[in-house]
Each structure stands twice: as C-alpha cells, then as structure tokens.
Protein backbone atom coordinates (compact mmCIF):
# COMPACT_ATOMS: atom_id res chain seq x y z
CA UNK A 1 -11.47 18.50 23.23
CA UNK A 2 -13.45 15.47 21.41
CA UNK A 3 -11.87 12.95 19.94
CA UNK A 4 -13.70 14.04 16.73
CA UNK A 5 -12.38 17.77 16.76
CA UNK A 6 -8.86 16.57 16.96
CA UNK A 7 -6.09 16.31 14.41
CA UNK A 8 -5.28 13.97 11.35
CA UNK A 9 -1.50 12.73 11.60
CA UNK A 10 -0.11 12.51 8.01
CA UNK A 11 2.79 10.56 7.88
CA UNK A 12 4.75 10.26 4.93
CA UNK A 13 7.78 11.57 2.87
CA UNK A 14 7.89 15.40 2.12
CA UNK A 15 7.10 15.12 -1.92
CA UNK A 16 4.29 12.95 -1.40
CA UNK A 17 1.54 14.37 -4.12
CA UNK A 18 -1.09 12.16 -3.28
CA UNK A 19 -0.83 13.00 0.32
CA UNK A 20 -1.32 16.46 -0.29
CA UNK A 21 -4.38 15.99 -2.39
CA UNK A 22 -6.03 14.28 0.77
CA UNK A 23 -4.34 17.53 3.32
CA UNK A 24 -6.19 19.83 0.62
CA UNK A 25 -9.76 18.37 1.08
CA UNK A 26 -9.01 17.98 5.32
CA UNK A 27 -8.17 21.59 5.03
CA UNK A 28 -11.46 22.60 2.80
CA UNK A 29 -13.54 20.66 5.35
CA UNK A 30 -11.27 22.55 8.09
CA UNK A 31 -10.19 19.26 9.80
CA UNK A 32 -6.87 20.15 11.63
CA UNK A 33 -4.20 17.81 10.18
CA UNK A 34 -0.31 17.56 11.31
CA UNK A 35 1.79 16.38 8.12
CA UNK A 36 5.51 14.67 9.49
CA UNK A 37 7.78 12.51 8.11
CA UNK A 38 10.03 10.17 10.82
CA UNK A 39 13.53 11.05 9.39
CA UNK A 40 12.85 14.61 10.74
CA UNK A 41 13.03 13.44 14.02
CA UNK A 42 15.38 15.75 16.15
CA UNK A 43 14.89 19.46 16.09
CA UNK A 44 12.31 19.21 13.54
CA UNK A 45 10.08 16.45 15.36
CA UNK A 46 9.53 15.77 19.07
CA UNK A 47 7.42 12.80 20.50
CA UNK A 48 6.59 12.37 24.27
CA UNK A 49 4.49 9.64 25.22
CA UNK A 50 3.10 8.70 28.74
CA UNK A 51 1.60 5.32 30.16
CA UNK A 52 0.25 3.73 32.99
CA UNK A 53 -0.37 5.73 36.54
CA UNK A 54 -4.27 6.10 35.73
CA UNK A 55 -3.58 8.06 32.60
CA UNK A 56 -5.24 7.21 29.16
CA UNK A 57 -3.87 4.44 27.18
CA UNK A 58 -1.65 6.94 25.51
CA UNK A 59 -1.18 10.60 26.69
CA UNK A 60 1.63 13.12 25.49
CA UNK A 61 2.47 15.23 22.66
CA UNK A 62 3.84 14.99 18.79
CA UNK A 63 5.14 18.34 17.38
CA UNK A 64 6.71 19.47 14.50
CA UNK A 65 8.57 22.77 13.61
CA UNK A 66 5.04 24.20 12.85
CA UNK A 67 2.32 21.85 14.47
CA UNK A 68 1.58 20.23 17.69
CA UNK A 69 -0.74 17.35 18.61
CA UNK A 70 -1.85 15.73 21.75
CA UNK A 71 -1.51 11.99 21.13
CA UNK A 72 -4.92 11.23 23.08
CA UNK A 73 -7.09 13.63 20.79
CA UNK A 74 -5.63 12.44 17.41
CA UNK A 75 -8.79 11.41 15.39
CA UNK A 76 -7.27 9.72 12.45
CA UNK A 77 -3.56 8.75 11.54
CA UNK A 78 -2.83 8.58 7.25
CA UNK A 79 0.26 6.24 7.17
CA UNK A 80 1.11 7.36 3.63
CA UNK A 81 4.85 6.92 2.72
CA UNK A 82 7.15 7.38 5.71
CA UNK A 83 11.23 7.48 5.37
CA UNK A 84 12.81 6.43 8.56
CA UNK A 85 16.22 8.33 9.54
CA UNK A 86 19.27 5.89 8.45
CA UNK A 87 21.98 8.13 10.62
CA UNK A 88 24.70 8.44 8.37
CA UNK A 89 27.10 10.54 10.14
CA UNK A 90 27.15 7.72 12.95
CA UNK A 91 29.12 4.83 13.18
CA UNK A 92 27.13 1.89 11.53
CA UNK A 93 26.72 -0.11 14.92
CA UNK A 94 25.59 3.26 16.28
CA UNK A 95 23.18 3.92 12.98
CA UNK A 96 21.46 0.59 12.88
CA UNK A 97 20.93 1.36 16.93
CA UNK A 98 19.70 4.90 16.44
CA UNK A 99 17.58 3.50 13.62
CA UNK A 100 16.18 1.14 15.55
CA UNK A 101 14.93 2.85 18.52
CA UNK A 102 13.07 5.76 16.07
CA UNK A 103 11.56 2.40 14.48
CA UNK A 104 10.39 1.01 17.82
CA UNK A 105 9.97 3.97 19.94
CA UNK A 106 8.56 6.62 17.46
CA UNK A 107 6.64 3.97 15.72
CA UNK A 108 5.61 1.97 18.27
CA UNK A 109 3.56 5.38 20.17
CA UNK A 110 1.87 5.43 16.61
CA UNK A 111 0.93 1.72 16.69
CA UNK A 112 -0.56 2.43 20.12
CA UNK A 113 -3.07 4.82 19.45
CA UNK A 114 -5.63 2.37 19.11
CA UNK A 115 -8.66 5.03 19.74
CA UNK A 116 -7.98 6.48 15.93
CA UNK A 117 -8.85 5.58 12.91
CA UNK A 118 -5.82 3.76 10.73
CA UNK A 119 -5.88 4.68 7.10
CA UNK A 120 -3.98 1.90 7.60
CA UNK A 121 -2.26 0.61 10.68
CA UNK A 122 1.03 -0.41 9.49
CA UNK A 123 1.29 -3.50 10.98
CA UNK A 124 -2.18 -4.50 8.86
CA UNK A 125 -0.03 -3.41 6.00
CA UNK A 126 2.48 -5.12 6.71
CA UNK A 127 0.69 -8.45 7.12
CA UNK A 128 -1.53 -8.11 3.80
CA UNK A 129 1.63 -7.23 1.40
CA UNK A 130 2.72 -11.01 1.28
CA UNK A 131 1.68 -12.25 -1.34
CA UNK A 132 1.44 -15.57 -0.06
CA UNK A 133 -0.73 -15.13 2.04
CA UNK A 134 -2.90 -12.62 -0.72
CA UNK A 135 -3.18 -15.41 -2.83
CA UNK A 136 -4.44 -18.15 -0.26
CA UNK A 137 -6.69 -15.49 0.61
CA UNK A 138 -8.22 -14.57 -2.09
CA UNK A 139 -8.26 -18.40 -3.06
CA UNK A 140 -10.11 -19.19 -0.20
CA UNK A 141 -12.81 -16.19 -0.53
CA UNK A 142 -13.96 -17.64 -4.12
CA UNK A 143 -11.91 -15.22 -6.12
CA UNK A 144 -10.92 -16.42 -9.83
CA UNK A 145 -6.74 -16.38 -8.83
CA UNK A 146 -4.50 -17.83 -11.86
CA UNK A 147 -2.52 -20.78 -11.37
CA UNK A 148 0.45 -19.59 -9.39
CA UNK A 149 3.76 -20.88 -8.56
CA UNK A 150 6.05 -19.60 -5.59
CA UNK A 151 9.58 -21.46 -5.62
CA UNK A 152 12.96 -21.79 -5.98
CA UNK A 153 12.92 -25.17 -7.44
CA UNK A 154 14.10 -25.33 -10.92
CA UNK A 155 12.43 -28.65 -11.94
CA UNK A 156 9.09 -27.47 -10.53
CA UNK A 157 9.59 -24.51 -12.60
CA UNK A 158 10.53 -26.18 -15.64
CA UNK A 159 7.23 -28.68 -14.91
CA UNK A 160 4.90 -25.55 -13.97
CA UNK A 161 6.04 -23.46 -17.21
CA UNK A 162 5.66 -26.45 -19.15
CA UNK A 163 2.04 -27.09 -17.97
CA UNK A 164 0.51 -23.52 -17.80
CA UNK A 165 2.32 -21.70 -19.98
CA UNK A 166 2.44 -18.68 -21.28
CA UNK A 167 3.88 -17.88 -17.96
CA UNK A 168 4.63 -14.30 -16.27
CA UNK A 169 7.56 -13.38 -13.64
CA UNK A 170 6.35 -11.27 -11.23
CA UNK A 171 8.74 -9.59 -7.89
CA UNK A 172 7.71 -11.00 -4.46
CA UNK A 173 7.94 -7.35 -3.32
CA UNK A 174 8.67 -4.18 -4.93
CA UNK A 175 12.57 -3.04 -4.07
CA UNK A 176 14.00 0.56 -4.53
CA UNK A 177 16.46 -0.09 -7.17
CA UNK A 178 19.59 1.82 -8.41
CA UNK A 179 21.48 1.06 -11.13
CA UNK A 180 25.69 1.93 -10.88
CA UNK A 181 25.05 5.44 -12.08
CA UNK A 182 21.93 5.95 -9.99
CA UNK A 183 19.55 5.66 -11.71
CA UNK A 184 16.38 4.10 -10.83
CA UNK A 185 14.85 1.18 -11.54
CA UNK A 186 11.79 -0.92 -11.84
CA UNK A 187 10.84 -5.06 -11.86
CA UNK A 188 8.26 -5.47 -14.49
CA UNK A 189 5.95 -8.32 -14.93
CA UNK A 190 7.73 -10.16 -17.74
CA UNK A 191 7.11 -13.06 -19.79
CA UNK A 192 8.87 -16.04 -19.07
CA UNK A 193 11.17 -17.69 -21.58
CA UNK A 194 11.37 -21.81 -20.94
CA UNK A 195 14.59 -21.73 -22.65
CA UNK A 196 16.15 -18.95 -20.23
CA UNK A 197 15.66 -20.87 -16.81
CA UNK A 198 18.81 -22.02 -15.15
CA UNK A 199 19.96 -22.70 -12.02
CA UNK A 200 20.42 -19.32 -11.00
CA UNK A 201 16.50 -19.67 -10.03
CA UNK A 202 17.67 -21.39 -6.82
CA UNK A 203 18.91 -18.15 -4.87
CA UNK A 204 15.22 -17.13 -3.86
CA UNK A 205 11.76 -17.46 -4.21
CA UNK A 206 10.35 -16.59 -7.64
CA UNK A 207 6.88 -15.69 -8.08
CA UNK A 208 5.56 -17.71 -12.01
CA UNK A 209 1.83 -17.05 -12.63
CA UNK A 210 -0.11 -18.43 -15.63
CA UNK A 211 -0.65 -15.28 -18.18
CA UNK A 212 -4.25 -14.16 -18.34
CA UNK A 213 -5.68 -14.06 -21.81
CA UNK A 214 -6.78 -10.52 -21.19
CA UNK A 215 -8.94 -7.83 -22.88
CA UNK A 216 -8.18 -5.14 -20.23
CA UNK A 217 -6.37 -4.23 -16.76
CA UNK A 218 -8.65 -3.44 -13.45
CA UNK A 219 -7.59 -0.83 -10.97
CA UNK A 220 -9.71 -0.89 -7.82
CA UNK A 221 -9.68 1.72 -5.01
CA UNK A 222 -11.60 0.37 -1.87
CA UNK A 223 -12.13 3.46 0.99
CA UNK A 224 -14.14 2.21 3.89
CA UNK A 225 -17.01 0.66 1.84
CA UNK A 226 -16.84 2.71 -1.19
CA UNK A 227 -15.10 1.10 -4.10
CA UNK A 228 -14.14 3.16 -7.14
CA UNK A 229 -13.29 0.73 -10.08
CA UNK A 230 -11.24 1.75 -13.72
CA UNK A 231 -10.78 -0.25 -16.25
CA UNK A 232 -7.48 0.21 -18.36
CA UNK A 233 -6.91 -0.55 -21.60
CA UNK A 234 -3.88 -0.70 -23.15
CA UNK A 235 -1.66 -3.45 -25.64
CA UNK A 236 1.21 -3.62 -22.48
CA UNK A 237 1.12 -6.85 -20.19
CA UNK A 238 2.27 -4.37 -17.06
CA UNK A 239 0.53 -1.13 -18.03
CA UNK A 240 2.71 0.40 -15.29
CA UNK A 241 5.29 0.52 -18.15
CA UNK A 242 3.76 3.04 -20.15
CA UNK A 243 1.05 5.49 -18.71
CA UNK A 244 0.86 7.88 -22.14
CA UNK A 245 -0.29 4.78 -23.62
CA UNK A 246 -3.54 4.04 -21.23
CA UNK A 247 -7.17 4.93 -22.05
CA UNK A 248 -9.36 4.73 -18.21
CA UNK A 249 -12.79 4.28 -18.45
CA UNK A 250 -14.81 4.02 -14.70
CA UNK A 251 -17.09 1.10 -14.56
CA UNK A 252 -19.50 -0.81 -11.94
CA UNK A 253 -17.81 -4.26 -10.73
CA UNK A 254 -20.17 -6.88 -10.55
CA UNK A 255 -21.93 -6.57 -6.99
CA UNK A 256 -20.58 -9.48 -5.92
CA UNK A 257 -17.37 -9.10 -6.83
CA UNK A 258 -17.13 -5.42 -5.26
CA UNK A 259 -18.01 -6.89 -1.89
CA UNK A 260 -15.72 -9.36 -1.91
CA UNK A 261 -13.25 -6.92 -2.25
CA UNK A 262 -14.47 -4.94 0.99
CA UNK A 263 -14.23 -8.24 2.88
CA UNK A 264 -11.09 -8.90 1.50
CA UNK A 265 -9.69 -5.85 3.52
CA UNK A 266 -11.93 -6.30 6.62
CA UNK A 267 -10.50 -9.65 7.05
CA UNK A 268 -6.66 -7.68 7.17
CA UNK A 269 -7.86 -5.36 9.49
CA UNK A 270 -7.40 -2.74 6.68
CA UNK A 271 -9.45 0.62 5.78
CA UNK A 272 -8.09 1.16 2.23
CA UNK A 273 -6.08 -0.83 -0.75
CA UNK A 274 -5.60 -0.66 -4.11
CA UNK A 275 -6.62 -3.81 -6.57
CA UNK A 276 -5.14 -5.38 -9.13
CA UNK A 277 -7.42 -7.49 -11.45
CA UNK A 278 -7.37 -8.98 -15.15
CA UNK A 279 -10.38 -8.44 -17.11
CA UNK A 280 -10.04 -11.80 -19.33
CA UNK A 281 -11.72 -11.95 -23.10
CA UNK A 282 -14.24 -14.35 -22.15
CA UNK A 283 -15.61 -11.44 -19.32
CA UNK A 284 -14.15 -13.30 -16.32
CA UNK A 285 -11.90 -11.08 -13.64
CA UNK A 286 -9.07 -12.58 -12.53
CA UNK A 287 -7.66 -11.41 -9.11
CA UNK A 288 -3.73 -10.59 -9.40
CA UNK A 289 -3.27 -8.66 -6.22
CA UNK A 290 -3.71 -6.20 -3.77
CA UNK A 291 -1.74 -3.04 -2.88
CA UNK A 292 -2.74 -1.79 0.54
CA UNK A 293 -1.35 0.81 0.52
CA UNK A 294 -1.16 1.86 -3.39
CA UNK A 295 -0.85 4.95 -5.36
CA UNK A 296 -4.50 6.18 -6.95
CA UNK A 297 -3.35 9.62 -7.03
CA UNK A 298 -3.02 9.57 -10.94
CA UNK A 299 -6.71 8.53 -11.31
CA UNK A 300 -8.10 11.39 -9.41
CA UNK A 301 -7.92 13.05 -12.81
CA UNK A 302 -7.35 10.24 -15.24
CA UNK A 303 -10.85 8.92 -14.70
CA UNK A 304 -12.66 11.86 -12.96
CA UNK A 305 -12.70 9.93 -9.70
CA UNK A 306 -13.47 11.70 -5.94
CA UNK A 307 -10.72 9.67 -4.34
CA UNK A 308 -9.38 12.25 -2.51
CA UNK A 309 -12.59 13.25 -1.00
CA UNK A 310 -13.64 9.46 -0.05
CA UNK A 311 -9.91 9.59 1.97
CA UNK A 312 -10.75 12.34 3.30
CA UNK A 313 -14.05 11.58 4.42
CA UNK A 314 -12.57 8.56 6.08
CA UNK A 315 -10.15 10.13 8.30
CA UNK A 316 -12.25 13.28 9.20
CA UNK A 317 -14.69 10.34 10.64
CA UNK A 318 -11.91 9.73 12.98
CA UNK A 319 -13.69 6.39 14.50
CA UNK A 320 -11.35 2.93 14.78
C-alpha cells in the first residue's frame, strides 16, 4: 500500500471535540484514520516496532481495540492532546518507571516515523512553547513584541514596572490547576499592582510585559500556508475570561504580516499554531505569542471559518 492510502494516527485524549471535528472531515474524504490515546496502553493499545536488519526505518504495527495500523504506511500523525498513563495502582518507584518507558518507548516509535507528515511533531512543540525563545524569535523576525521582562529579581521588577507601566503578569506556561475541593483553575493575564510586589517574586521566573493600548484581540490559525485570521473584540484584557462576551469578525492580515507568521512556524519545524496578537488603537499589531498547538475549535463556528477542513487537508496530504 502507498504511503498516501495509509492511515492518519490521532492522538489525543478521548473527549477531545476539536479532534473529532478534523476525524469527521478525514472520514467524509474517506481517509482511514486510527484515533488512540497513550494511557490506554495495555489491552486497549499494542505497539510493536522493528529496526535495523535491512528493514525500513520503522516497520511494525499500532492497534487499538478497534483499529490497526502498520507503522511504515502511516501517512500523517495529529498529535492533538495525549494523556500519558500515571500507574496508580503501582508503587511510585514502579509508576514513575512504568511511566517512563510508555513516554520513551511508545513515544519515541511515534517520534521516529519521520516519512509522515507531523501536525506537529512533538518535539517541535515542545521547543516553540518557551516563551523565551518565542519572544527572541519573533524579535529577531521584525515583529512589533512589547517590552518584556522575564525574572525573578525584585528590583528589576520594581525598575521595569516603574518604566513601562501599565504592566501585565502573564504564566510562563499554562499548568492544570486544582483548587482543595477540585475544582479547576485558570492563570489569567492580570494587571500588575506596583504596590503588591514583594519578595515572594524571587521563587521563579515571572513573565511582566508592557500592556498594549489595544482596540481589539487577534486570533490567528496558520495550517500549512493558509492562515485564517479573527479579530475579537471585547472590553476584557484576557478575552479567554469571558467568551459570551466576544464579538469575531474574520479579517485579511496585512500580507506581510501573514507571512511572517508562516515563517515563524517553518523556522520551528512546525505545520500548525495558533497566534496571539494585539491590535493596538493606533492600527499597529503587536505579537504576544504563539500556541502551537492551540485550541481553534470554537471558531469553526464563531467566525464561519473551514478550519477543520484546512487540518484535514493537511494530514490527508500525508507528505513530511
């Protein structure tokens, strides 16, 4: 069988929507697609994996209680949201062990199969979701960043506030969260109040950005060359806070800007990402950040945006 006849590998967590919207367009186009999740592995997943002794790079077999792929004819693998198994009913030496070999061993036959197409290869994703290195890089490609602080340093803090303020907090990473009941919870950008810094500060990293003076928020959905660009509107500073309260409205990024985006991603090695930018009052954009590996699924309808198709059009290409 051709490459290009073979299956899509989904990989993600079993109540992922926005997955399914991309399995229902493989399906209409009748591209064969095998959904999994890693923390099925045992009865309900099985991986065998061959190298060396003249074989292909990567030979052997991936099946799941109700599909089956050969690793060497997988066209396109859709690292969505994957859980890894966590072993509870083992001893916690034995867990973090068992853990670690799914991690490595399960994982790492994914990583190989370098004659796919990633949508995206998690060790791209992986690289790009520092934000670091985001912001040097976008820096460095001529995007408008706003000045940015990274430290644990309370008197550069105090001295960075001082000098670009209004200032916004924003997490170095988003964290699942659980409050003593629970619950779950969420690290908003928030303003930052001069008077509230202390030397608490000095435990990690902090990520203080200068707030944009803006007129509207920017979501930008880059697959393979297409990008798909909403503006938001809304009175929140993190519209993520409120999404009854959003009006979308597609519009055409400025041609330069749009390809910068695309490069932005070819230079990570990465087919997809989600964009965060700041549409300031006085018409300038100002890059905040990228997701590679956002959510979008909400726009689909939101804005009247073909996102599914365009990921599915991408995989069903099945070409590295």
């Amino acid at each position: 069988m051709p490459r290009t006849a073979g299956p899509v590998l989904v990989v993600t967590e079993p109540d992922d929507v926005t997955a399914s919207m991309v399995i229902a367009e493989l399906n209409r186009r009748r591209v064969p697609v095998v959904r999994f999740n890693p923390a099925d592995i045992g009865d309900a997943l099985h991986v065998s994996a061959r190298f060396g002794a003249g074989a292909p790079t990567v030979s052997g077999s991936l099946r799941t209680s109700s599909r089956a792929a050969a690793l060497e004819q997988v066209r396109a693998v859709y690292w969505r949201r994957p859980v890894w198994p966590r072993f509870p009913h083992l001893a916690p030496p034995d867990a973090r062990f068992a853990a670690a070999q799914v991690r490595y061993g399960l994982g790492g036959v994914l990583h190989a199969l370098t004659e796919c197409r990633y949508v995206n290869h998690p060790l791209r994703n992986y690289a790009a979701e520092h934000k670091p290195l985001q912001l040097a890089t976008a820096t460095r490609m001529g995007f408008t960043v706003p000045p940015t602080l990274i430290s644990n340093d309370l008197g550069e803090i105090r001295s960075f506030v001082r000098d670009h303020g209004p200032v916004v907090y924003k997490a170095l990473r988003w964290t699942a969260y659980h409050d003593s009941d629970g619950r779950g919870l969420t690290t908003w950008t928030e303003p930052v109040d001069p008077a509230e810094l202390d030397e608490s500060v000095k435990v990690v990293p902090h990520l203080f950005q200068s707030r944009v003076d803006k007129a509207a928020d920017v979501r930008v959905v880059v697959v393979g060359g297409r990008v798909f660009a909403v503006r938001i509107d809304s009175e929140l500073l993190d519209w993520r806070r409120d999404y009854g309260a959003l009006t979308y409205r597609v519009i055409d990024l400025p041609t330069q800007t749009a390809e910068g985006l695309v490069r932005f991603l070819r230079h990570f090695g990465l087919a997809s990402g989600s964009f965060d930018l700041a549409l300031g009052r006085d018409g300038t954009l100002h890059w905040l950040e990228l997701n590679p590996n956002g959510q979008w699924g909400w726009l689909e309808d939101a804005a009247g945006l073909p996102l599914a198709a365009a990921f599915a059009d991408l995989l069903a290409q099945g070409e590295p």
